[in-house]
ModelCIF file with pLDDT and N, C-alpha, C, O atoms, coordinates in Angstrom:
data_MODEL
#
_entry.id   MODEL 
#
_entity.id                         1 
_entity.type                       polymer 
_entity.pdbx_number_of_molecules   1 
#
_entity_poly.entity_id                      1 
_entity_poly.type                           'polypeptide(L)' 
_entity_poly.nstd_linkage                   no 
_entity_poly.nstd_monomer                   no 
_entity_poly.pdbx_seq_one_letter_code       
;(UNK)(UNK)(UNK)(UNK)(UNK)(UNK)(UNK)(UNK)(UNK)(UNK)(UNK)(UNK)(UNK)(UNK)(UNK)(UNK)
(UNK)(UNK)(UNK)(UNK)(UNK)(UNK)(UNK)(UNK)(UNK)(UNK)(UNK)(UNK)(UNK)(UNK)(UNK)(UNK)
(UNK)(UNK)(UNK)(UNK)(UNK)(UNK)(UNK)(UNK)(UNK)(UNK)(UNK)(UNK)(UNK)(UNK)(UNK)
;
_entity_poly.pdbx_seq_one_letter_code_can   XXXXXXXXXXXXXXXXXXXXXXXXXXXXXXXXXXXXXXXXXXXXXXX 
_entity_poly.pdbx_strand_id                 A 
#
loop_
_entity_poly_seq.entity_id 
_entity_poly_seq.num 
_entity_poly_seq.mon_id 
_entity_poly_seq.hetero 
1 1  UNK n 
1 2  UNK n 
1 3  UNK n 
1 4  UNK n 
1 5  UNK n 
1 6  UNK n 
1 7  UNK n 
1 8  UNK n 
1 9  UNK n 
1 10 UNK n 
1 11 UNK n 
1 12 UNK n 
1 13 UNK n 
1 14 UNK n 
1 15 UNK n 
1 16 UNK n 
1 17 UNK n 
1 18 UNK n 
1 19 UNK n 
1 20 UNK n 
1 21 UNK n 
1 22 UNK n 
1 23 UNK n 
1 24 UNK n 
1 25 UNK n 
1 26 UNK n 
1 27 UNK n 
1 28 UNK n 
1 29 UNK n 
1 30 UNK n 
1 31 UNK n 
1 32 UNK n 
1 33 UNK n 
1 34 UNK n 
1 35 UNK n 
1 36 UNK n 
1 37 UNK n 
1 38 UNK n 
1 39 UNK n 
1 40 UNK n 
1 41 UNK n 
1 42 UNK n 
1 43 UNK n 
1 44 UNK n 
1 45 UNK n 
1 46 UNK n 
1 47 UNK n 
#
_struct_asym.id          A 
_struct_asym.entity_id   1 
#
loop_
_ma_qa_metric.id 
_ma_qa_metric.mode 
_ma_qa_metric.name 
_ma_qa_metric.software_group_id 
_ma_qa_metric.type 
1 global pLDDT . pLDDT 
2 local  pLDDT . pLDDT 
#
_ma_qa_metric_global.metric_id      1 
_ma_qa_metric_global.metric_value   87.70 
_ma_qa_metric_global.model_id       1 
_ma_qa_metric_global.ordinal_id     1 
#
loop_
_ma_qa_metric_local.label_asym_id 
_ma_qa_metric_local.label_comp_id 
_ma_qa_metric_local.label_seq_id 
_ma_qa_metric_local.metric_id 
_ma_qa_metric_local.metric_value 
_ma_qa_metric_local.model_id 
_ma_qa_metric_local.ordinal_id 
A UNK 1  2 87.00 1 1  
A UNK 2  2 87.00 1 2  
A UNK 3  2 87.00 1 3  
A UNK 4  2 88.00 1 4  
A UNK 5  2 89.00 1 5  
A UNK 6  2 89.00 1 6  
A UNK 7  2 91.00 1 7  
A UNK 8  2 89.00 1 8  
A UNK 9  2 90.00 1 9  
A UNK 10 2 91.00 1 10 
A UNK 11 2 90.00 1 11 
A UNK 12 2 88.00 1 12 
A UNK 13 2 91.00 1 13 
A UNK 14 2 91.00 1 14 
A UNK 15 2 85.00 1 15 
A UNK 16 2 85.00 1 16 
A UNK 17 2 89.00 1 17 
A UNK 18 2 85.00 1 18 
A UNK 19 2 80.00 1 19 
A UNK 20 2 82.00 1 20 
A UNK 21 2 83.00 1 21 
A UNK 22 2 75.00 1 22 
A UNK 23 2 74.00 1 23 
A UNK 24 2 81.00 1 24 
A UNK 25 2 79.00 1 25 
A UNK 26 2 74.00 1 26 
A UNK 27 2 80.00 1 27 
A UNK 28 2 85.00 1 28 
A UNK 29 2 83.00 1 29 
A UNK 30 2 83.00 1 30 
A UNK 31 2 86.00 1 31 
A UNK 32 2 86.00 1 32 
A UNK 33 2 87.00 1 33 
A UNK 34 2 90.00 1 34 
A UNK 35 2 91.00 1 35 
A UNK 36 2 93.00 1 36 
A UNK 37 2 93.00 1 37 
A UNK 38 2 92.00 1 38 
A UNK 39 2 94.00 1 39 
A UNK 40 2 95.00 1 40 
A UNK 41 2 95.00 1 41 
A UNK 42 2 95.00 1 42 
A UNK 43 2 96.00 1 43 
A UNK 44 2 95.00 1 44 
A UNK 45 2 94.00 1 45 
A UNK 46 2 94.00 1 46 
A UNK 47 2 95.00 1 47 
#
loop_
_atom_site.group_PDB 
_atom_site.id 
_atom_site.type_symbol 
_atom_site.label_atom_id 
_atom_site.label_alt_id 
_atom_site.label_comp_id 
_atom_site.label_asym_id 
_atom_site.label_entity_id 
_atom_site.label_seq_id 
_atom_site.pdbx_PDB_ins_code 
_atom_site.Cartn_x 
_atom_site.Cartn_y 
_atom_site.Cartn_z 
_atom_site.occupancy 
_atom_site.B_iso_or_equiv 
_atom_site.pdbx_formal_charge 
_atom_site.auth_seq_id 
_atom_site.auth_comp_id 
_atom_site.auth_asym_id 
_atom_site.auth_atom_id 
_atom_site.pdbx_PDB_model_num 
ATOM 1   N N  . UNK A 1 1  ? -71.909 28.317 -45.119 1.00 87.00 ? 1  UNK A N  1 
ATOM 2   C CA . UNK A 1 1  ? -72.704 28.294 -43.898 1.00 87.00 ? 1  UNK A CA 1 
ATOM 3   C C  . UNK A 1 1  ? -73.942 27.424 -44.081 1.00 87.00 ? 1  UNK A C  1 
ATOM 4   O O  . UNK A 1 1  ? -74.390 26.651 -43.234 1.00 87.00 ? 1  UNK A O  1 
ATOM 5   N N  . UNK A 1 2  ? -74.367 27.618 -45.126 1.00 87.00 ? 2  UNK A N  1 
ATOM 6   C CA . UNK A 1 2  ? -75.608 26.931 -45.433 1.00 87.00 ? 2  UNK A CA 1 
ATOM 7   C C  . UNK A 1 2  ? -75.311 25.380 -45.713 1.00 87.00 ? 2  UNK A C  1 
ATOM 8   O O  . UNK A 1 2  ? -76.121 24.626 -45.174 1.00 87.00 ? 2  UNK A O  1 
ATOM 9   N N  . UNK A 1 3  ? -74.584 24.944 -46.247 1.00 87.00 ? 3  UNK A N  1 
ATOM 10  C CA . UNK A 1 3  ? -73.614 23.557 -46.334 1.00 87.00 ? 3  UNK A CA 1 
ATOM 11  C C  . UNK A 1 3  ? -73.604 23.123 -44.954 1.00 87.00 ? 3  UNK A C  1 
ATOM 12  O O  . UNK A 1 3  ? -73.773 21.916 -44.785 1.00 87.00 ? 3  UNK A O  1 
ATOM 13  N N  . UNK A 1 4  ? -73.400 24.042 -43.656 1.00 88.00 ? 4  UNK A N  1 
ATOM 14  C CA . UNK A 1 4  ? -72.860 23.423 -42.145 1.00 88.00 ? 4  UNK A CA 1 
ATOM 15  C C  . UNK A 1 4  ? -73.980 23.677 -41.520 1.00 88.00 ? 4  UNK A C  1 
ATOM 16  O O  . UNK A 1 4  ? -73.768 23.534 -40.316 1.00 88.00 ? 4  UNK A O  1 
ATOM 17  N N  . UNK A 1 5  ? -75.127 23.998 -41.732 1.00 89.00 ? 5  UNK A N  1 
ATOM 18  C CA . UNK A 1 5  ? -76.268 24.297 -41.039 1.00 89.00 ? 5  UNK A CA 1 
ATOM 19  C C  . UNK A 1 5  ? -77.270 22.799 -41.745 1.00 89.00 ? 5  UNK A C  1 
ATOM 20  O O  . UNK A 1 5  ? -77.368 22.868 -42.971 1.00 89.00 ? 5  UNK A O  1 
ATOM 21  N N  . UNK A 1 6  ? -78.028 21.433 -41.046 1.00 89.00 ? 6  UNK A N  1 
ATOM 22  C CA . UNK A 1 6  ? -78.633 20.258 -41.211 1.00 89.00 ? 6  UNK A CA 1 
ATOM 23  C C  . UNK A 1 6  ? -80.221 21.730 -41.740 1.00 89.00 ? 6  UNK A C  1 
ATOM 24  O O  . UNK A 1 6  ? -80.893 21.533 -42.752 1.00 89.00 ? 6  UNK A O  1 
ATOM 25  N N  . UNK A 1 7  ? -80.340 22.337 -41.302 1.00 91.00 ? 7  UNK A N  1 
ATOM 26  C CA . UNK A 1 7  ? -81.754 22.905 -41.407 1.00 91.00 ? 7  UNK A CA 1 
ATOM 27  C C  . UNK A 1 7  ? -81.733 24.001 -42.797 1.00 91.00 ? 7  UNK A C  1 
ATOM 28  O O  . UNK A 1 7  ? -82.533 24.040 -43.732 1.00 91.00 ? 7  UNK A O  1 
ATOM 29  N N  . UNK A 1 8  ? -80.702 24.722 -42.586 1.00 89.00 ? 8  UNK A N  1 
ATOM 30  C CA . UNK A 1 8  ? -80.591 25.401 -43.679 1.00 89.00 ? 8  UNK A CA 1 
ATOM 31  C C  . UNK A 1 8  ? -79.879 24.520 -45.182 1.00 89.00 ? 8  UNK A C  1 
ATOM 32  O O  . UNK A 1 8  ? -80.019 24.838 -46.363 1.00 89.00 ? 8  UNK A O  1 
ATOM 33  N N  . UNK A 1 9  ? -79.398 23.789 -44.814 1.00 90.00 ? 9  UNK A N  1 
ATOM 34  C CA . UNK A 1 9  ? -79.329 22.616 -46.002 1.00 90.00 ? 9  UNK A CA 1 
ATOM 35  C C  . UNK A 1 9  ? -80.907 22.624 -46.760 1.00 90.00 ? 9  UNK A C  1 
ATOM 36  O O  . UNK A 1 9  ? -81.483 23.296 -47.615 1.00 90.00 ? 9  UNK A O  1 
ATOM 37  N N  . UNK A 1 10 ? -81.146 21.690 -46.065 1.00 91.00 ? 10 UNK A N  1 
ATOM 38  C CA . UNK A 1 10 ? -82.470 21.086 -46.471 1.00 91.00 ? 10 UNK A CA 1 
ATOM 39  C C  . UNK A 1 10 ? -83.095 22.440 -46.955 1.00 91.00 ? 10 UNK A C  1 
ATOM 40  O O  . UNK A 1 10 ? -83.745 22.288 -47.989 1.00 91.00 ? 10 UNK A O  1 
ATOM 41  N N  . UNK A 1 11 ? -83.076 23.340 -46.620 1.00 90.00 ? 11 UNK A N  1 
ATOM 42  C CA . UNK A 1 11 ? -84.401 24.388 -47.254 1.00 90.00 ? 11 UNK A CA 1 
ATOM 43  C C  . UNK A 1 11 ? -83.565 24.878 -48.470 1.00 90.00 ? 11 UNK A C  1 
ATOM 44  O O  . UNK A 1 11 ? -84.216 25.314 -49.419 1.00 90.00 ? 11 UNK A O  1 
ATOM 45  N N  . UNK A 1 12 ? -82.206 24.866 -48.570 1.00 88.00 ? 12 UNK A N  1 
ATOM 46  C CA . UNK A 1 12 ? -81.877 25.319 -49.636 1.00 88.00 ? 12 UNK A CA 1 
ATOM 47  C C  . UNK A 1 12 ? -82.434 24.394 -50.651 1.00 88.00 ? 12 UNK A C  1 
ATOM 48  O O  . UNK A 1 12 ? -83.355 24.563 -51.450 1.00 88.00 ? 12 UNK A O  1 
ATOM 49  N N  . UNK A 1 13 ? -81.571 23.254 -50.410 1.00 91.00 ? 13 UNK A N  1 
ATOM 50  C CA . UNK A 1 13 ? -81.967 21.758 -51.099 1.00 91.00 ? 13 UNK A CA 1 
ATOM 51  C C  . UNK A 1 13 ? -83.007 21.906 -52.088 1.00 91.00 ? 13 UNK A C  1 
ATOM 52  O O  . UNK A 1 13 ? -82.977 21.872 -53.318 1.00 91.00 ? 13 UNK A O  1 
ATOM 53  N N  . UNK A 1 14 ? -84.209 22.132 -51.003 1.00 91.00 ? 14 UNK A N  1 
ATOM 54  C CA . UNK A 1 14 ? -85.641 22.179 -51.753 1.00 91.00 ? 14 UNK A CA 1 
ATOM 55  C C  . UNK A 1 14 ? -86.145 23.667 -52.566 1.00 91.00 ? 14 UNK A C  1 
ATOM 56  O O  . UNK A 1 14 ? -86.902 23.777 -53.530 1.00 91.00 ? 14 UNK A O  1 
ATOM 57  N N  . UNK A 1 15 ? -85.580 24.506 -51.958 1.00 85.00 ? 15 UNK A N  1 
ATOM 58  C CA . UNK A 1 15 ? -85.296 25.561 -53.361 1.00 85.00 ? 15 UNK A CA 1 
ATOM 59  C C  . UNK A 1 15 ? -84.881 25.311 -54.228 1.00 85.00 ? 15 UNK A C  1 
ATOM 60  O O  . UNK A 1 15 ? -85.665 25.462 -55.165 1.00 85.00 ? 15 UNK A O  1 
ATOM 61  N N  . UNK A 1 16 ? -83.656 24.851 -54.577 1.00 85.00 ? 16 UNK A N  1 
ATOM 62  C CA . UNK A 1 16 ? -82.774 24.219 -55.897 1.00 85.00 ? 16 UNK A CA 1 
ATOM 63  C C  . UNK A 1 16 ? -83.880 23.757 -56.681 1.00 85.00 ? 16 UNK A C  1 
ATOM 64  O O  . UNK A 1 16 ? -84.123 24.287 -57.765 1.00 85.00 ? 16 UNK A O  1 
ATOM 65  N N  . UNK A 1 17 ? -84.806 22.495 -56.078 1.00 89.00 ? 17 UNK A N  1 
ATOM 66  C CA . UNK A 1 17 ? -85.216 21.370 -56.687 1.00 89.00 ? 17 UNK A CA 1 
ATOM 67  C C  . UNK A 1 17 ? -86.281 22.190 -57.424 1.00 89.00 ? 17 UNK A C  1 
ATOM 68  O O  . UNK A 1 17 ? -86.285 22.265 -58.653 1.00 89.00 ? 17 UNK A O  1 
ATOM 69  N N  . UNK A 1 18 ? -87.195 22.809 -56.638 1.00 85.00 ? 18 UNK A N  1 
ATOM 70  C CA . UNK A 1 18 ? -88.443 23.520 -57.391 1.00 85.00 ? 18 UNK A CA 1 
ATOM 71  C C  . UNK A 1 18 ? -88.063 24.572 -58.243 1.00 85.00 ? 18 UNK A C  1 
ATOM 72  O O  . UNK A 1 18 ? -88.794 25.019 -59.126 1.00 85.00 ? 18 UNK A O  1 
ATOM 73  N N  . UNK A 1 19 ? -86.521 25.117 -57.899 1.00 80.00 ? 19 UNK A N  1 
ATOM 74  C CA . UNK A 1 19 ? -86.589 25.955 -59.430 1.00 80.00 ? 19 UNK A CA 1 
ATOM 75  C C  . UNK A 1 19 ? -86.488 25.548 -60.405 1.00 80.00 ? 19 UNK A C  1 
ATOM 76  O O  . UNK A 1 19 ? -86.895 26.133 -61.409 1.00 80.00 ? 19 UNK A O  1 
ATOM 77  N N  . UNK A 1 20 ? -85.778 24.147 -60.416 1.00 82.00 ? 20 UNK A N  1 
ATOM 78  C CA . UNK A 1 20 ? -85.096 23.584 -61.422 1.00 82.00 ? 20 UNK A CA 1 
ATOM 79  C C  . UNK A 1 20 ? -86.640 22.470 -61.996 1.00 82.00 ? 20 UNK A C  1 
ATOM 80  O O  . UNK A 1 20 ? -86.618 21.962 -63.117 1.00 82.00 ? 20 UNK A O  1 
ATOM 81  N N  . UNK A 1 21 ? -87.703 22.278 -61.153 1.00 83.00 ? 21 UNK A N  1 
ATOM 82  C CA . UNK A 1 21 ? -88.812 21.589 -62.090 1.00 83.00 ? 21 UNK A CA 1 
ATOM 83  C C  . UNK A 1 21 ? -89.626 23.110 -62.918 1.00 83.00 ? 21 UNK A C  1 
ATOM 84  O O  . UNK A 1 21 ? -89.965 23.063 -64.101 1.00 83.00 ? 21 UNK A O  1 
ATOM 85  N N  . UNK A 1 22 ? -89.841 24.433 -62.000 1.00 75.00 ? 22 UNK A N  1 
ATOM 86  C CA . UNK A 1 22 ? -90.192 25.888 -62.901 1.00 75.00 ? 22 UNK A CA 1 
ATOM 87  C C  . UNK A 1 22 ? -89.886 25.910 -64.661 1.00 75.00 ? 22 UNK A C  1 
ATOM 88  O O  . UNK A 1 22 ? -90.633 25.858 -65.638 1.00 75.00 ? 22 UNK A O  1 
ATOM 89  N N  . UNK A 1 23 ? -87.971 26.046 -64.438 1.00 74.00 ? 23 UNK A N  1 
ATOM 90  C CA . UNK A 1 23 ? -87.196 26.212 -65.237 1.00 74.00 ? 23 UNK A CA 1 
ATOM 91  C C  . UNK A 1 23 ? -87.670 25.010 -66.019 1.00 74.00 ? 23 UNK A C  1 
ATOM 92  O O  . UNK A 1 23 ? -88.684 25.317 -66.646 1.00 74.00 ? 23 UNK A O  1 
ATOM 93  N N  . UNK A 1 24 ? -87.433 24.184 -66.147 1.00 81.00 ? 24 UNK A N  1 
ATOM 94  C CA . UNK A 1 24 ? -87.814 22.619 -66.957 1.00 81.00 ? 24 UNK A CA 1 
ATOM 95  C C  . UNK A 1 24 ? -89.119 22.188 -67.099 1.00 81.00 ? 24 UNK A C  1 
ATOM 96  O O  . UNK A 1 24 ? -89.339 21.219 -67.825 1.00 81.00 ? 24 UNK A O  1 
ATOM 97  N N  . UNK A 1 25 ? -90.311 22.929 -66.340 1.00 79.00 ? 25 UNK A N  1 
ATOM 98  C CA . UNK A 1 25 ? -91.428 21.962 -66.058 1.00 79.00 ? 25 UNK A CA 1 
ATOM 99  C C  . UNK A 1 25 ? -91.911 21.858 -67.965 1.00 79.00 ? 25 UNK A C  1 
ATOM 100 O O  . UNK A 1 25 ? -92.306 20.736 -68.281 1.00 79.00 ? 25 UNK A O  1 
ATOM 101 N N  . UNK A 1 26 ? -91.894 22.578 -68.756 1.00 74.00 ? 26 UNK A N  1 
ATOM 102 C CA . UNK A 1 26 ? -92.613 22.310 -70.035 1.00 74.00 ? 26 UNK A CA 1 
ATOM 103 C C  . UNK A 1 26 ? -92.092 21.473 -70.992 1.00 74.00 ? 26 UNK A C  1 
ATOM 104 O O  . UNK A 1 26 ? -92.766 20.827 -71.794 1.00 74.00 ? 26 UNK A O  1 
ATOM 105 N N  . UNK A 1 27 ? -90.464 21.487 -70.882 1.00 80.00 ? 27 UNK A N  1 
ATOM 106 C CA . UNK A 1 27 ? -89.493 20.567 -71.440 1.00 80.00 ? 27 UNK A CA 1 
ATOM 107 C C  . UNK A 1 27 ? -89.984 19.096 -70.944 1.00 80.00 ? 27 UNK A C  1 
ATOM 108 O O  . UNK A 1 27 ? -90.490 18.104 -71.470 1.00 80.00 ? 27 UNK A O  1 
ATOM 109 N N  . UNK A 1 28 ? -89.726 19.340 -70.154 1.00 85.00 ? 28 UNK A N  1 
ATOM 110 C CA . UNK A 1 28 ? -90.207 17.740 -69.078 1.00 85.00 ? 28 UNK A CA 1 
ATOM 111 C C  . UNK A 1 28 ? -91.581 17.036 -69.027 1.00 85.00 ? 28 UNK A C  1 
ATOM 112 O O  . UNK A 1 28 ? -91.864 15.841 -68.945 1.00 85.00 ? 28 UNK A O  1 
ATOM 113 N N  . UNK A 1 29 ? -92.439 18.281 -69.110 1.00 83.00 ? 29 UNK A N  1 
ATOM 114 C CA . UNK A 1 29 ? -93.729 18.011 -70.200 1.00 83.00 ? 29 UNK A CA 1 
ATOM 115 C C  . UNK A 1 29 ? -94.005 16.971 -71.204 1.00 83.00 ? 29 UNK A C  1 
ATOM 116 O O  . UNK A 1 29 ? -94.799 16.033 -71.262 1.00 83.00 ? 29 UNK A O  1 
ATOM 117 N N  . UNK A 1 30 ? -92.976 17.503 -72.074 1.00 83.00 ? 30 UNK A N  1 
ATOM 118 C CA . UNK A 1 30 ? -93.138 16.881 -73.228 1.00 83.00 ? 30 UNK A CA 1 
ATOM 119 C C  . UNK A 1 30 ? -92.572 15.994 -73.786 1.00 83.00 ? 30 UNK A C  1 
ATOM 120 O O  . UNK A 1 30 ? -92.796 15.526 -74.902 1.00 83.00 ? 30 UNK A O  1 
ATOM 121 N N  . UNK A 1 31 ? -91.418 15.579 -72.655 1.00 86.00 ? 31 UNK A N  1 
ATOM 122 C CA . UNK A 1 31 ? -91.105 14.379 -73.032 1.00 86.00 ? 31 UNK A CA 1 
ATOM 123 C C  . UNK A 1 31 ? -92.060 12.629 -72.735 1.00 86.00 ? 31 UNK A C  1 
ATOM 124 O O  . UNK A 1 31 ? -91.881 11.482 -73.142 1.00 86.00 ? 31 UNK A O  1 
ATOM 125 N N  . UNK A 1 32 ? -93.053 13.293 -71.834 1.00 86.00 ? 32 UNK A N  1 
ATOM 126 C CA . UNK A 1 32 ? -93.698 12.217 -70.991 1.00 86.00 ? 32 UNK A CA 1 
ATOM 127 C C  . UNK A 1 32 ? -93.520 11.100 -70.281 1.00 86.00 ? 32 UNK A C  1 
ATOM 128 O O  . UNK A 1 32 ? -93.957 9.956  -70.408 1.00 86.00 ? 32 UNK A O  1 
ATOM 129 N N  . UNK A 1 33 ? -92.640 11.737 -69.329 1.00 87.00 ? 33 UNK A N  1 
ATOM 130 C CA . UNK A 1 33 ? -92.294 10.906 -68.185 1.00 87.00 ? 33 UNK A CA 1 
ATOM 131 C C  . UNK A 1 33 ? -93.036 10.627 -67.324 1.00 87.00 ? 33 UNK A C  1 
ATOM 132 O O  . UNK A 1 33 ? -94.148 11.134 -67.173 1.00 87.00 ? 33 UNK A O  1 
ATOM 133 N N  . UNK A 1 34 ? -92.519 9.753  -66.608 1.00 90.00 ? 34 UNK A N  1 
ATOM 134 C CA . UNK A 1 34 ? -93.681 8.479  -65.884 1.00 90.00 ? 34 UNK A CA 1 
ATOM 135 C C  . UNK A 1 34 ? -93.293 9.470  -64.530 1.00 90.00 ? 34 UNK A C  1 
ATOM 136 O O  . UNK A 1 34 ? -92.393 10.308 -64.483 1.00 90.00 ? 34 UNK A O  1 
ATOM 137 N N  . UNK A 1 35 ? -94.254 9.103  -63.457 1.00 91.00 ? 35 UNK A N  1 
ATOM 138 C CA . UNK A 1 35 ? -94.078 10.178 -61.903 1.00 91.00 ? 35 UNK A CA 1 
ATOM 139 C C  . UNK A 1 35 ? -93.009 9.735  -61.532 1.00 91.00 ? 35 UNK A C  1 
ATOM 140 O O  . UNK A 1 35 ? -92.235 10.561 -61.048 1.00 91.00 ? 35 UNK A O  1 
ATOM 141 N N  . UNK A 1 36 ? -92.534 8.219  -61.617 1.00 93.00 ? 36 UNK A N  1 
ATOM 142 C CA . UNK A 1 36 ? -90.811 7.865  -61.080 1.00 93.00 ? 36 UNK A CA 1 
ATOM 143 C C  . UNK A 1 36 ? -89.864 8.392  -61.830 1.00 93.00 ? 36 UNK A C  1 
ATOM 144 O O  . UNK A 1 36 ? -88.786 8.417  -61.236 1.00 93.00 ? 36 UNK A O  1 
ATOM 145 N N  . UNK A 1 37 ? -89.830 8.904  -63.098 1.00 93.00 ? 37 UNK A N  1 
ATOM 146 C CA . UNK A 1 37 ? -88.971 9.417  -63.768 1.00 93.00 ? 37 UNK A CA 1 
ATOM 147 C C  . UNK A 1 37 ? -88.696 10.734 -63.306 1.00 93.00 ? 37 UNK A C  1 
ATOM 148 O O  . UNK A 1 37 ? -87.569 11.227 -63.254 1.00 93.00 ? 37 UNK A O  1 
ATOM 149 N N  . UNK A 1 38 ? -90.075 11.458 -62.873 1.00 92.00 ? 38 UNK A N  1 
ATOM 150 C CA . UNK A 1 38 ? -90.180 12.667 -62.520 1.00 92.00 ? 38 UNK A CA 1 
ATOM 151 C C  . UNK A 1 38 ? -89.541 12.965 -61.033 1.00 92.00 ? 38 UNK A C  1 
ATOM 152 O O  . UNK A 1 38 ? -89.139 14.082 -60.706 1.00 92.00 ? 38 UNK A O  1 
ATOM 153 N N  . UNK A 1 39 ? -89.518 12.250 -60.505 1.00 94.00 ? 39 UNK A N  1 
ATOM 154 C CA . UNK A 1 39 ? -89.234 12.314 -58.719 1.00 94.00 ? 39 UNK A CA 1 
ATOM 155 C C  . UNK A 1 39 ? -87.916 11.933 -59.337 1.00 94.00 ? 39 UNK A C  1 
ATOM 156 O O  . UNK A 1 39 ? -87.063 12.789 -59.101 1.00 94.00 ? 39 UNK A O  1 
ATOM 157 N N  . UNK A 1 40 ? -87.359 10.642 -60.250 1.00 95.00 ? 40 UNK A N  1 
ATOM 158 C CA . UNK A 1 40 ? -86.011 10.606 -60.363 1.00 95.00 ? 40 UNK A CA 1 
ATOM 159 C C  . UNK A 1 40 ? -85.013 11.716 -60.705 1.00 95.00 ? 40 UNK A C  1 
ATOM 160 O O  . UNK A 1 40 ? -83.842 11.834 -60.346 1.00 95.00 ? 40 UNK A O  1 
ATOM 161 N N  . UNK A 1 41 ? -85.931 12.675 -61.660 1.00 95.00 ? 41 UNK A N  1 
ATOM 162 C CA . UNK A 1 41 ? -84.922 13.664 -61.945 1.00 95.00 ? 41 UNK A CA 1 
ATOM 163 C C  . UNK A 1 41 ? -85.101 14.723 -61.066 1.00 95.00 ? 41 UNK A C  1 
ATOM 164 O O  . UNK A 1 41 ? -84.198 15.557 -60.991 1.00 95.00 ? 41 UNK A O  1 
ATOM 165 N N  . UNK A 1 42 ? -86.034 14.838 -60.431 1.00 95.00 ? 42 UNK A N  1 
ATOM 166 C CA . UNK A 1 42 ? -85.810 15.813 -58.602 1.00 95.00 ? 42 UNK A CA 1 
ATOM 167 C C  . UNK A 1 42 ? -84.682 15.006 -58.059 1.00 95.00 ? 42 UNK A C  1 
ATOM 168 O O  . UNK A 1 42 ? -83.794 15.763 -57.666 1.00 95.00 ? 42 UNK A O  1 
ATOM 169 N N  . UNK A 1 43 ? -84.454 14.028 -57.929 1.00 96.00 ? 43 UNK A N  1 
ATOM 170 C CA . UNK A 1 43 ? -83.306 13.396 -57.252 1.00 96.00 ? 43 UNK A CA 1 
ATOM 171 C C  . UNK A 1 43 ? -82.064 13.855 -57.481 1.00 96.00 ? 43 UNK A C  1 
ATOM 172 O O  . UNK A 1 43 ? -81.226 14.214 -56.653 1.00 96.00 ? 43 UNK A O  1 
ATOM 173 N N  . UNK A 1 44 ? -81.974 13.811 -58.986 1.00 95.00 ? 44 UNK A N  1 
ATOM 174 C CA . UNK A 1 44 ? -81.089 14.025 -59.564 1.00 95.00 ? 44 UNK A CA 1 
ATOM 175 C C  . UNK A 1 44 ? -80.188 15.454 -59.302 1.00 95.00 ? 44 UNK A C  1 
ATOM 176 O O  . UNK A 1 44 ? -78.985 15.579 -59.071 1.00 95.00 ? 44 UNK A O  1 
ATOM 177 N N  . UNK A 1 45 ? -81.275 16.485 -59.434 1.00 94.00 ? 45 UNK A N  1 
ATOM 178 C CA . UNK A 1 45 ? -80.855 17.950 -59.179 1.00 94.00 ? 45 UNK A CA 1 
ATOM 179 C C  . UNK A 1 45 ? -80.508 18.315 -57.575 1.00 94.00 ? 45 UNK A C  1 
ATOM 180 O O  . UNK A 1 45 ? -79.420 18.701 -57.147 1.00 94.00 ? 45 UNK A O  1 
ATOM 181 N N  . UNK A 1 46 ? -81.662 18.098 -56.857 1.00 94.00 ? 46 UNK A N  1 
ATOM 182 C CA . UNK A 1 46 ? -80.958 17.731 -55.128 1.00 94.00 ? 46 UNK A CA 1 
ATOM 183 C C  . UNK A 1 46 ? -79.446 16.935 -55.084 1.00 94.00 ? 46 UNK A C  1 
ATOM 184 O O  . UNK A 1 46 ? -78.503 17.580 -54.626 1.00 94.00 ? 46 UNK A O  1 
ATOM 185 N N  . UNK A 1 47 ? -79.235 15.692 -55.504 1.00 95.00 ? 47 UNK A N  1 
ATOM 186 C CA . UNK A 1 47 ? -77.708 15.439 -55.372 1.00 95.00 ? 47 UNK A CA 1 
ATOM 187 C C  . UNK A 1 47 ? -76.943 16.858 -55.729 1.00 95.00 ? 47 UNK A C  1 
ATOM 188 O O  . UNK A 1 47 ? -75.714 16.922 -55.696 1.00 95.00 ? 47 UNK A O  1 
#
């Protein structure tokens, strides 16, 4: 349902993304990525 809903997509979408920088944010820390790297791998997890 959430797949066939344009509105409920998107809010899931952006749940996914912010748990998944939570879950990772200290890992990701420390590798020291640049802010495009950082938005790239939000990209990444939204696909």
């Amino acid at each position: 349902r959430i797949a066939g809903d344009p509105r409920l997509r998107e809010m899931d979408v952006k749940v996914y993304v912010d748990g998944q920088k939570l879950k990772f944010g200290a890992a990701l820390a420390r590798l020291g990525l640049t802010p495009e790297q950082r938005q790239k791998f939000d990209d990444i997890q939204a696909e």
